[in-house]
Protein backbone atom coordinates (compact mmCIF):
# COMPACT_ATOMS: atom_id res chain seq x y z
CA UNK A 1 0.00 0.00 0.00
CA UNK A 2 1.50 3.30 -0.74
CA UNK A 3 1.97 6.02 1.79
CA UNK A 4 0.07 9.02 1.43
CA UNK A 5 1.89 10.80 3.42
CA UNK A 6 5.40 10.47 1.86
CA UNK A 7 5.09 13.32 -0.69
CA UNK A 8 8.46 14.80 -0.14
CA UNK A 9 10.41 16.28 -2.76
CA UNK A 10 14.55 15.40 -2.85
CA UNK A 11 16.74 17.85 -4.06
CA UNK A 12 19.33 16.44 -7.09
CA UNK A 13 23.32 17.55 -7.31
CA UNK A 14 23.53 19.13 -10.76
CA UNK A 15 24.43 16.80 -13.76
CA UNK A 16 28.41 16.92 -14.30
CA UNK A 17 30.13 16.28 -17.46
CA UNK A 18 32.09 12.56 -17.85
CA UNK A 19 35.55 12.43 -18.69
CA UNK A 20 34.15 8.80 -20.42
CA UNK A 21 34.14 9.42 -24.31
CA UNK A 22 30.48 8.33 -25.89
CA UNK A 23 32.62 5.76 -28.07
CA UNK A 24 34.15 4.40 -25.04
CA UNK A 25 30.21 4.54 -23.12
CA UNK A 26 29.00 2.13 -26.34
CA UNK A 27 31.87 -0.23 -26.02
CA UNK A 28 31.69 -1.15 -22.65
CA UNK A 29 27.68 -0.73 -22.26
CA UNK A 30 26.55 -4.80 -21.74
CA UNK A 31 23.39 -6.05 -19.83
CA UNK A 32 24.55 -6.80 -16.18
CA UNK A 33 22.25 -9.05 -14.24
CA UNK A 34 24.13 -9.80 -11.14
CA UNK A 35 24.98 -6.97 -8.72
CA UNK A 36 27.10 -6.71 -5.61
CA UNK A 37 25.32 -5.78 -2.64
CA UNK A 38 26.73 -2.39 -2.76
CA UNK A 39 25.29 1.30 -2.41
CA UNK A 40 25.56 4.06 -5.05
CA UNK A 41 26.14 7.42 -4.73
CA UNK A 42 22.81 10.17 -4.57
CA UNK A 43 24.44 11.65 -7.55
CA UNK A 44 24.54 8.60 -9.74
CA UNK A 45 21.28 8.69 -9.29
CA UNK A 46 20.88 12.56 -10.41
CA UNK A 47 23.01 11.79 -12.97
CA UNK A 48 21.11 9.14 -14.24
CA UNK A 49 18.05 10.30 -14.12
CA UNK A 50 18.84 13.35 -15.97
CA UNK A 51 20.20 11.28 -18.41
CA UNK A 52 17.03 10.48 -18.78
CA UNK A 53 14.73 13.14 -19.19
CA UNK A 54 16.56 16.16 -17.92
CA UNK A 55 15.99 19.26 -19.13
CA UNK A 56 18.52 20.82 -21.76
CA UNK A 57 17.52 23.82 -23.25
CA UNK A 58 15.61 27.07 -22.18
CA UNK A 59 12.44 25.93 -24.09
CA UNK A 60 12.28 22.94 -22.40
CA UNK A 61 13.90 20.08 -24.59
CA UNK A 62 15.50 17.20 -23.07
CA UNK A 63 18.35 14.88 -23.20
CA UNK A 64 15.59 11.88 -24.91
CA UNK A 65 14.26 13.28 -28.60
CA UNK A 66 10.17 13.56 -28.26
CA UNK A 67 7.83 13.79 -31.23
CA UNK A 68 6.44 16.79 -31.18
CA UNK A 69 8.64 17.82 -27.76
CA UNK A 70 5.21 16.42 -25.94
CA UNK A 71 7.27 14.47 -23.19
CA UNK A 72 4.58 11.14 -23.21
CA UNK A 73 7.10 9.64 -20.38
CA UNK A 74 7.31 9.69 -16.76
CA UNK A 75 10.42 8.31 -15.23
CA UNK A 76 10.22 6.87 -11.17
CA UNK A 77 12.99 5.15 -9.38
CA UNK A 78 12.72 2.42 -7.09
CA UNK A 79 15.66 2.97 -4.79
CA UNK A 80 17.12 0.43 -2.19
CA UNK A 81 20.72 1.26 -1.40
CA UNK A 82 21.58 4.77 -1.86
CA UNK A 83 23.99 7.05 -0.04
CA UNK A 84 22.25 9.71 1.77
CA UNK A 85 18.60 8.82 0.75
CA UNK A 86 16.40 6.23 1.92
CA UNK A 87 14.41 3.50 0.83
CA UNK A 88 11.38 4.37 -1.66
CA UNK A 89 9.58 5.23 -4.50
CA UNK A 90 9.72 8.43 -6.56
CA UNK A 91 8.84 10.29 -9.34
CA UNK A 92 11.26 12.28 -11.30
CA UNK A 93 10.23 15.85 -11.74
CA UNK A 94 12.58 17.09 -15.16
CA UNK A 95 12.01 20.68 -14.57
CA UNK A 96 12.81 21.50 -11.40
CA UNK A 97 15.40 17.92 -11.58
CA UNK A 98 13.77 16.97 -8.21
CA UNK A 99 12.62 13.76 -7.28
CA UNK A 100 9.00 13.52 -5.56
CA UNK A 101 8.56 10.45 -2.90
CA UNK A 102 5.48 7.99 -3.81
CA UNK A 103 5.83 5.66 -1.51
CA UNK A 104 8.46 5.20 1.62
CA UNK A 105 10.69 1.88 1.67
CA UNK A 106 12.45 -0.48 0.12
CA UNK A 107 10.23 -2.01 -2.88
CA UNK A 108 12.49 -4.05 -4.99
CA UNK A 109 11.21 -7.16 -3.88
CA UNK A 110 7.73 -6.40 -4.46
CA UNK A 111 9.29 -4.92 -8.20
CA UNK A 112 10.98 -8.28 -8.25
CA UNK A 113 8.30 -10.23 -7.74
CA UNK A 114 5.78 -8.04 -10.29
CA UNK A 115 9.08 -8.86 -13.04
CA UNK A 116 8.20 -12.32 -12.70
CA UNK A 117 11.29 -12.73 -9.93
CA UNK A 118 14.47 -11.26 -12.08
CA UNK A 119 16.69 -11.32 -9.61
CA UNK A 120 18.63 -8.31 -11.25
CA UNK A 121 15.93 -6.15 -9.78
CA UNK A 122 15.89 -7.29 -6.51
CA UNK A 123 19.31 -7.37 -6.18
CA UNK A 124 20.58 -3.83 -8.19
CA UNK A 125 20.70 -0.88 -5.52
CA UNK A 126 18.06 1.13 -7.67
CA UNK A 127 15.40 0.65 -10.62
CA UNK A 128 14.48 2.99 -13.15
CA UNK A 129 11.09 2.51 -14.46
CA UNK A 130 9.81 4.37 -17.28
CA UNK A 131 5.87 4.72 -17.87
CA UNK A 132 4.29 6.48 -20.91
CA UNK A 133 0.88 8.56 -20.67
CA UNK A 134 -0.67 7.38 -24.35
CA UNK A 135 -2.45 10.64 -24.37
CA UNK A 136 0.02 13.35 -24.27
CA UNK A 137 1.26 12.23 -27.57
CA UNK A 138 -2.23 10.58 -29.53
CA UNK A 139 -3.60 14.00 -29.00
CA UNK A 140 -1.92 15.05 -31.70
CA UNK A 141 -0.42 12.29 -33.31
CA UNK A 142 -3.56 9.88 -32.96
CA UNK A 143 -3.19 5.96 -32.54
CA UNK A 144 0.17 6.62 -34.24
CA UNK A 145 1.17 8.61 -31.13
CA UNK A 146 1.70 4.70 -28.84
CA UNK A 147 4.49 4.63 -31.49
CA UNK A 148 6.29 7.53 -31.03
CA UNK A 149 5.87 6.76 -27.34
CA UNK A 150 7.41 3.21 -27.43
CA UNK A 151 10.41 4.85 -29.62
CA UNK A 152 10.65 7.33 -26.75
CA UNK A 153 11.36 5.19 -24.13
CA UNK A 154 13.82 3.16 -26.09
CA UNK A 155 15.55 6.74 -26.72
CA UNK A 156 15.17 7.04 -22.70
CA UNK A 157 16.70 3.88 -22.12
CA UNK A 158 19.54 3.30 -23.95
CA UNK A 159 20.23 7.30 -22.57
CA UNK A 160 20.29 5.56 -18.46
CA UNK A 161 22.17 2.37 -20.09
CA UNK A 162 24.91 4.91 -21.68
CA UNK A 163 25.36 7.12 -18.68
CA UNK A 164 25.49 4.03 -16.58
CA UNK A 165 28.77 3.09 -18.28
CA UNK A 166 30.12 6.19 -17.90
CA UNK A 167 29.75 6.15 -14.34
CA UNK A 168 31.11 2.61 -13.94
CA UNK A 169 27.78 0.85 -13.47
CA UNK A 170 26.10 -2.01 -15.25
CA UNK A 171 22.28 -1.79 -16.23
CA UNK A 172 19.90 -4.37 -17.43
CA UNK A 173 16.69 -3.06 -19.30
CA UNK A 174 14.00 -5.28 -18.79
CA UNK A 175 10.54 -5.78 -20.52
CA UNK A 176 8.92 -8.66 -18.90
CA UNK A 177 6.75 -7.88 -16.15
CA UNK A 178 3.33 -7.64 -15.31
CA UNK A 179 1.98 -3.96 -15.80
CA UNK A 180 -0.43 -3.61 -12.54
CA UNK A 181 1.63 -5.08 -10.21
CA UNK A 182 4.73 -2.36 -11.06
CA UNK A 183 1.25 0.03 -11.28
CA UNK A 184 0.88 -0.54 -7.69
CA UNK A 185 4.42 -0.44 -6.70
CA UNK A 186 4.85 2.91 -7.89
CA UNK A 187 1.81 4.19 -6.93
CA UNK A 188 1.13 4.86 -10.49
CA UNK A 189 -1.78 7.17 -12.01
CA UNK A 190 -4.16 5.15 -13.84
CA UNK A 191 -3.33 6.89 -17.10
CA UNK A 192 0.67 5.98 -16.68
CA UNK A 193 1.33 2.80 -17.92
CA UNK A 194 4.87 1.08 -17.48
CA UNK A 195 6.78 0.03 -20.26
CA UNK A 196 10.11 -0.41 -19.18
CA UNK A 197 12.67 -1.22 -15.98
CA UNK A 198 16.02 -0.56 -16.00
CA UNK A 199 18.04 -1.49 -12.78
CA UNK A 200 21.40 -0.47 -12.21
CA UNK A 201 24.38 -0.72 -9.91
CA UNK A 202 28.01 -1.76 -9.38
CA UNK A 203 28.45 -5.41 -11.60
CA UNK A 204 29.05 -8.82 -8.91
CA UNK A 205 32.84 -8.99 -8.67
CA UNK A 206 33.44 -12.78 -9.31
């Protein structure tokens, strides 16, 4: 059950530029399913999520290309072990690159469990899940809008998977889950429907 009183809103470090070359970002990206049990740092997680939707420009643009610069996507992250925050659920807020609290403690099993038990997500310090609202986009695009959404949040992804490399992480996008249990682990409005998890942390030393 989500906590209706947990409405907080977490102020993010600035994004910082990566002395990791894009070339060398694509090269060493891979799909890391096994992490070590092993906190990240509050501004990975700025950094990532700006990677993801942060804002870019005076007018608004962002660091993922939108049709029609309509923004269809809503990013939250389920975070577990993270320096200097604790446990929860929130929602990303791009323009003022805050993060607003859904829900208080750790959910990652209950996101584990609603992605058919990948362990990756229970075990990765953090989740990124990215939901669309269909309607921001097929009001002016029509039924051809849900595509321009879905290409969206592949542009969103592969943005977290990129900047996770550059940060030394590994990241594992994942598609196969069951859309009202995340729903209900975000504490999700009706109209935002998820389409995509991507967990991240430090790869399992072996």
């Amino acid at each position: 059950m989500a906590d209706s009183k947990a409405a907080v809103r977490v102020v993010l470090a600035e994004p910082q530029n990566s002395a990791v070359s894009i070339e060398r970002a694509l090269l060493t990206r891979r799909s890391i399913r096994s992490f070590d049990n092993k906190s990240i740092a509050r501004a990975h997680v700025a950094q990532l999520l700006w990677a993801a939707q942060g804002v870019t420009s005076p007018k608004g643009f962002r660091t993922s290309p939108s049709a029609g610069a309509l923004y269809p996507l809503e990013i939250f992250l389920v975070a577990g072990f993270v320096e200097q925050l604790d446990p929860g659920v929130f929602r990303y807020d791009p323009g003022n690159h805050e993060m607003i609290k859904t829900r208080n403690g750790d959910a990652r099993a209950g996101l584990c469990r609603a992605a058919y038990g990948q362990r990756g997500v229970l075990h990765a310090p953090i989740s990124l899940v990215i939901c669309a609202v269909y309607a921001r986009a097929t009001k002016k695009y029509g039924e051809r809008g849900i595509r321009y959404t879905h290409m969206e949040a592949g542009h969103v992804a592969q943005n977290i998977c990129l900047q996770a490399a550059a940060l030394g992480l590994g990241s594992v996008p994942i598609g196969a889950f069951g859309d009202d249990g995340v729903k209900t682990i975000l504490n999700a409005k009706a109209d935002e429907e998820p389409l995509y998890i991507v967990s991240a942390g430090f790869p399992e030393q072996i």
